[in-house]
Protein backbone atom coordinates (compact mmCIF):
# COMPACT_ATOMS: atom_id res chain seq x y z
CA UNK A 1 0.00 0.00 0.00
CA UNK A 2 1.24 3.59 -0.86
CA UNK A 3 2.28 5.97 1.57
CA UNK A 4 0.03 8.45 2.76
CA UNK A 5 0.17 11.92 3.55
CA UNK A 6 -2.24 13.83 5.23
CA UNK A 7 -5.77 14.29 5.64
CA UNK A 8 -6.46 15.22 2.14
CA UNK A 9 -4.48 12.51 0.53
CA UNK A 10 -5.83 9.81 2.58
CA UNK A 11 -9.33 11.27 2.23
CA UNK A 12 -8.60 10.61 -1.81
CA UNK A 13 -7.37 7.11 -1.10
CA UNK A 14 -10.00 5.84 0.92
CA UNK A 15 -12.60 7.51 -1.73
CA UNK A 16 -10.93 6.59 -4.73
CA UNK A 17 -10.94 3.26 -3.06
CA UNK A 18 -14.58 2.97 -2.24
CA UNK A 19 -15.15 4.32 -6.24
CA UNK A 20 -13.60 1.48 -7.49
CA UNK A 21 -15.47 -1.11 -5.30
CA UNK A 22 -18.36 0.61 -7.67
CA UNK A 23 -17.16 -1.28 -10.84
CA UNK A 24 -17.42 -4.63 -9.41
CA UNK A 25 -20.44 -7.44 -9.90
CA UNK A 26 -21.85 -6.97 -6.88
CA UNK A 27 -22.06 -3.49 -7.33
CA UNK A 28 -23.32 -3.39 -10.70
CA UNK A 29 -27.45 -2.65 -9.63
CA UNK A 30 -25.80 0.48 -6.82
CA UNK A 31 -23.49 1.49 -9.82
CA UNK A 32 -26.18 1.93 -11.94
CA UNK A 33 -28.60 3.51 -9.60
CA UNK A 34 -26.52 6.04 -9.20
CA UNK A 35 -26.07 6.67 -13.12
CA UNK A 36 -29.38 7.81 -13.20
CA UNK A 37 -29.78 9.60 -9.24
CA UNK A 38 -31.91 7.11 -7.89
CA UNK A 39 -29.53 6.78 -4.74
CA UNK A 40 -30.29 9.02 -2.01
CA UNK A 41 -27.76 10.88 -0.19
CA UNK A 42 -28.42 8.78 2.95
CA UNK A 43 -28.23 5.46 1.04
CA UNK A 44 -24.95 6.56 0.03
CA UNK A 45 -23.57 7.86 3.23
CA UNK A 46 -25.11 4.93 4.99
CA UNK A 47 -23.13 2.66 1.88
CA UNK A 48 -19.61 4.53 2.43
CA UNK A 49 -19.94 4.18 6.12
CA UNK A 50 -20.27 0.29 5.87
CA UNK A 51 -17.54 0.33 3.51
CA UNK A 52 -15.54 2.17 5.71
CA UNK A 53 -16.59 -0.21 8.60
CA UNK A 54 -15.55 -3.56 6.47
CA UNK A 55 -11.88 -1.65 5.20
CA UNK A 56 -11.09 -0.46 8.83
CA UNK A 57 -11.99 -4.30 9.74
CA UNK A 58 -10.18 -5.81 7.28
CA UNK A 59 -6.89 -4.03 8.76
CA UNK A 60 -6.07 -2.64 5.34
CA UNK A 61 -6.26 0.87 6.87
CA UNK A 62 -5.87 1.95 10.81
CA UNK A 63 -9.70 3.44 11.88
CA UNK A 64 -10.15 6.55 9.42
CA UNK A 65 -10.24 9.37 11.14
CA UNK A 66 -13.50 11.59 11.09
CA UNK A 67 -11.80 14.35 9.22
CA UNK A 68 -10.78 12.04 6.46
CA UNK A 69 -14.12 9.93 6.66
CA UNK A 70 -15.79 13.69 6.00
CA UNK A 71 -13.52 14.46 3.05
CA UNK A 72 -13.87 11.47 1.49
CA UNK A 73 -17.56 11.29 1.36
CA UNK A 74 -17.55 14.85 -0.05
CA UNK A 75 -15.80 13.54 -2.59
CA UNK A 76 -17.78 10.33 -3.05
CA UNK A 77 -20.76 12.62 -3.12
CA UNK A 78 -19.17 15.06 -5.91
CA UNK A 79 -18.12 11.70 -8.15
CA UNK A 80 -21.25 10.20 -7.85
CA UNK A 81 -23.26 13.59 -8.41
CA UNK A 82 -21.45 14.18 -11.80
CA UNK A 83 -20.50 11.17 -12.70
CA UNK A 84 -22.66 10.95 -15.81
CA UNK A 85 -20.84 14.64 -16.45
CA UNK A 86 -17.32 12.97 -15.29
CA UNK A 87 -17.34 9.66 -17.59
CA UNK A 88 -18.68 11.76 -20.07
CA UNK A 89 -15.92 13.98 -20.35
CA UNK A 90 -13.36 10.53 -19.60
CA UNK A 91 -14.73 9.57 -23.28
CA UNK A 92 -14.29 12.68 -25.09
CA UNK A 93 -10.74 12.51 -23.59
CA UNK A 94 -9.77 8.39 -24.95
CA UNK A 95 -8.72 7.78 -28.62
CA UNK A 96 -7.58 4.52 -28.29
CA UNK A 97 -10.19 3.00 -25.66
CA UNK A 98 -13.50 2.89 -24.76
CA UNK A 99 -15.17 3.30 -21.47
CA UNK A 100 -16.13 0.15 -20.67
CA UNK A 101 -12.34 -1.04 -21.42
CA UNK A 102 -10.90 1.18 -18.43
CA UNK A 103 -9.76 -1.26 -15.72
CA UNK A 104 -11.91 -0.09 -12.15
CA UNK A 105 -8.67 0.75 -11.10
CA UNK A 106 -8.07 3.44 -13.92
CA UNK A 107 -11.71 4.61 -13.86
CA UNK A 108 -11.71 5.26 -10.02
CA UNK A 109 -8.70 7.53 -10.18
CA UNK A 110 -9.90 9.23 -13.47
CA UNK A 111 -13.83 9.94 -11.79
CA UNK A 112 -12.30 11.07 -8.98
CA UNK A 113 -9.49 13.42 -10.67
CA UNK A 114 -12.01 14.75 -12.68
CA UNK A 115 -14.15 15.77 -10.27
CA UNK A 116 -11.89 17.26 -8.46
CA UNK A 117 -10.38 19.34 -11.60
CA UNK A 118 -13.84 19.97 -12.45
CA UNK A 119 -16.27 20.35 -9.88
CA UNK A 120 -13.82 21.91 -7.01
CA UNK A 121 -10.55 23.20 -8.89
CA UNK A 122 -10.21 25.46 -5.89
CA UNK A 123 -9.86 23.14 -3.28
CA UNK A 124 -6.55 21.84 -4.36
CA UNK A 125 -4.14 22.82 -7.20
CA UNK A 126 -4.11 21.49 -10.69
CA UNK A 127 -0.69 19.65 -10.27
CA UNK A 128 -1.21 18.34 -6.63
CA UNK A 129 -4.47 16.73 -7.91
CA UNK A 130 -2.90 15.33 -10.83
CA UNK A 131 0.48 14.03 -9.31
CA UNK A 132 -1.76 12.51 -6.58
CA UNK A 133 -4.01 10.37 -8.90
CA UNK A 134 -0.43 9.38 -10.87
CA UNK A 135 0.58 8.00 -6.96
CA UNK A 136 -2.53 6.00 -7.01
CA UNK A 137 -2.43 4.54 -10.40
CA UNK A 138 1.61 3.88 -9.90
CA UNK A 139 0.60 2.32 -6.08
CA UNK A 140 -2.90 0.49 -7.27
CA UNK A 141 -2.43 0.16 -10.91
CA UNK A 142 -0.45 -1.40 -13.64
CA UNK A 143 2.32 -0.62 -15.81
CA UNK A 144 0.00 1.54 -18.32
CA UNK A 145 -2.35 3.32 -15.49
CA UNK A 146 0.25 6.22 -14.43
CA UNK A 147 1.03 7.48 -18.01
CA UNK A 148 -2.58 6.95 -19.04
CA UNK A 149 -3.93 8.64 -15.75
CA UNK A 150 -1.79 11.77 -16.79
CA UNK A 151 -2.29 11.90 -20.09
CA UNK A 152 -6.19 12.07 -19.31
CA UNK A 153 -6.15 14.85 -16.58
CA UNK A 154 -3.60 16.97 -18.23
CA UNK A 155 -6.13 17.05 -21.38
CA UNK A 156 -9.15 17.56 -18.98
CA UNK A 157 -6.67 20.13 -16.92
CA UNK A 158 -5.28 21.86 -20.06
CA UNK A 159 -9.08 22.28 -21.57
CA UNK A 160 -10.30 23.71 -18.67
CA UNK A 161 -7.69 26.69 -18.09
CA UNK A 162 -7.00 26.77 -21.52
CA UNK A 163 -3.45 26.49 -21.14
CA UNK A 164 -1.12 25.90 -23.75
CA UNK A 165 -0.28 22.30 -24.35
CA UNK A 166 3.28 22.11 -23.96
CA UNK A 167 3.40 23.58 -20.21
CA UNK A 168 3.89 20.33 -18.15
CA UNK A 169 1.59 20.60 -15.09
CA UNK A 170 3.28 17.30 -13.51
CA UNK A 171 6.26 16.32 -12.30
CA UNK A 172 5.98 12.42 -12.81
């Protein structure tokens, strides 16, 4: 497991974490539920917390702190609020692939990077939110998830602040 650093980037761990459990069989009626907003906020909160109940159990993570548990389900929220908006965007944004091809692993980290370039861009910088979804994919992911991560934000980064292609936001 990667190292983590603050509340912040264990907040995005623990929710990026809880994103991907989305993409799973099990899941598949709760993911698609939420495609179309038929989860209430409760159900959701009431999901993460047993989630968080099972992970802290399974002695994968020490018990999250409340702080974290609090950013993380903002987050969860703001993913699962947009996602139609978020995979939407994730599409417009892969030449070679289509959505259903991204590994849950990929498609975690991308949902949650881009709602967090998207939806809250002033909450954290560009290139803190970018470098911190490369950690993930190079901790959780394989060989082709931290180049293909970055090259995905950047072009949903770049588009959104029009800035010029060439300036490097990352420093992989």
């Amino acid at each position: 497991m990667g190292k983590v650093v603050g509340n912040k980037s264990a907040a995005r761990q623990f929710a990026f974490q809880f994103l991907m459990t989305l993409n799973y069989p099990h899941n598949q009626e709760l993911l698609l539920q939420l495609q179309v907003n038929e989860v209430s906020d409760q159900q959701l909160t009431a999901t993460v917390e047993q989630f968080a109940e099972s992970f802290t159990l399974s002695g994968e993570l020490a018990p999250i702190p409340i702080e974290v548990k609090k950013q993380a389900l903002e987050m969860i929220h703001g993913v699962v609020s947009n996602i139609q908006n978020i995979e939407q965007l994730i599409e417009q944004r892969i030449t070679k692939r289509n959505l259903s091809a991204i590994n849950s692993i990929d498609l975690a980290i991308l949902r949650l990077g881009i709602y967090e370039l998207q939806f809250c861009p002033q909450q954290s910088p560009m290139a803190v939110i970018i470098n911190e979804a490369i950690i993930l994919s190079k901790t959780f992911g394989g060989q082709e998830s931290a180049p293909f991560i970055n090259g995905v934000l950047d072009k949903v980064a770049h588009q959104q602040n029009d800035i010029p292609a060439n300036d490097k936001l990352t420093n992989e």
